[in-house]
Protein backbone atom coordinates (compact mmCIF):
# COMPACT_ATOMS: atom_id res chain seq x y z
CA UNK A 1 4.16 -2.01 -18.80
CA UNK A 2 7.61 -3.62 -18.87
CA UNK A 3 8.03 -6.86 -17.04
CA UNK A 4 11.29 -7.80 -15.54
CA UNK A 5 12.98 -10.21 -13.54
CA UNK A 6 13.75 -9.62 -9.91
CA UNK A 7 17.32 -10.25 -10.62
CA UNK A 8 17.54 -7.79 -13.42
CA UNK A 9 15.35 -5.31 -11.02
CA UNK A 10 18.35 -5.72 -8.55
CA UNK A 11 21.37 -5.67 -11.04
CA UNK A 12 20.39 -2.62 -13.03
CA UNK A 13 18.08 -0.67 -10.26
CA UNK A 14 19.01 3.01 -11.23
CA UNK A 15 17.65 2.33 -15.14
CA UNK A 16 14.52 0.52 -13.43
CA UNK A 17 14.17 3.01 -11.34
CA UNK A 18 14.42 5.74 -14.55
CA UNK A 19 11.77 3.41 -16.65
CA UNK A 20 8.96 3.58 -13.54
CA UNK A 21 9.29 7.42 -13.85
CA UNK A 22 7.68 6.69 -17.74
CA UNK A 23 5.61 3.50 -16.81
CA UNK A 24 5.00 1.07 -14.32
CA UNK A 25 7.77 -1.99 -14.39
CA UNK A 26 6.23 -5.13 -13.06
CA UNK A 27 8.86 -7.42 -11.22
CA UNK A 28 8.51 -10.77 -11.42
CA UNK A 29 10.59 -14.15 -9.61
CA UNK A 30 9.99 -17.63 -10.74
CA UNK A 31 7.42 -15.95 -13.23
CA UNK A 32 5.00 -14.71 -10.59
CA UNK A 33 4.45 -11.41 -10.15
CA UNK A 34 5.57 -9.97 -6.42
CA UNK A 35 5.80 -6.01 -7.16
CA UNK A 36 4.89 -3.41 -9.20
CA UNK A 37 7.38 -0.16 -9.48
CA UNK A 38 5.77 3.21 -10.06
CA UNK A 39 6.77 6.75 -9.86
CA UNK A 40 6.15 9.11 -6.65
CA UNK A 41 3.54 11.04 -8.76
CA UNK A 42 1.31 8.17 -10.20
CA UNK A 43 1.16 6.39 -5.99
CA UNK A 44 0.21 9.76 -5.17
CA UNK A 45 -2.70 9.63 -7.57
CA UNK A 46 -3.38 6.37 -6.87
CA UNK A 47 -3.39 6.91 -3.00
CA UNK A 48 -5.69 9.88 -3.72
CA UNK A 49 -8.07 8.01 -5.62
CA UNK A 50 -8.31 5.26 -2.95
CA UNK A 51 -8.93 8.06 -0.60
CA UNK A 52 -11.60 9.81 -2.14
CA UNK A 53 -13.26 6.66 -3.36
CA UNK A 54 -13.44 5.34 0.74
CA UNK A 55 -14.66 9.17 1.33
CA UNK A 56 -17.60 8.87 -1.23
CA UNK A 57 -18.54 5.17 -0.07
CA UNK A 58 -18.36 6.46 3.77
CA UNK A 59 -21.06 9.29 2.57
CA UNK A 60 -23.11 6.79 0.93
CA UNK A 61 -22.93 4.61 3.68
CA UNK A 62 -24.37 7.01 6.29
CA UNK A 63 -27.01 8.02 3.77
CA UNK A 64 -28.61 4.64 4.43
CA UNK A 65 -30.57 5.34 7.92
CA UNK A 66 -31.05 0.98 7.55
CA UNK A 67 -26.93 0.48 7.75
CA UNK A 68 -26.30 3.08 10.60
CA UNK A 69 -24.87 1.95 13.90
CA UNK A 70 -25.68 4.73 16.37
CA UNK A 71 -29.19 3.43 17.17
């Protein structure tokens, strides 16, 4: 993952925006991270994880009659 200032971020944005399509590009001010750049396609596969993941702990969740809430 390539780490970059938020300065360089803003003063060469088109080739950042070019390397997130290959990898994520961290940005970083005063050496602390504050965002993470990635391509459409990998925050659609991320968001789609996340999704499924809250799906699968919902199911398992109402499989436990001792957590329900409809009593």
């Amino acid at each position: 993952m390539q780490i970059v200032s938020a300065t360089h971020a803003k003063q060469n944005f088109a080739a950042i925006l070019d390397q997130s399509q290959r990898e994520p590009v961290r940005i970083q001010r005063h050496e602390r991270d504050i965002a993470v750049l990635v391509s459409a396609a990998e925050y659609e596969s991320i968001r789609q994880m996340r999704a499924q993941e809250l799906i699968r702990l919902s199911d398992e969740m109402g499989a436990m009659p001792s957590l329900r809430h409809d009593r």
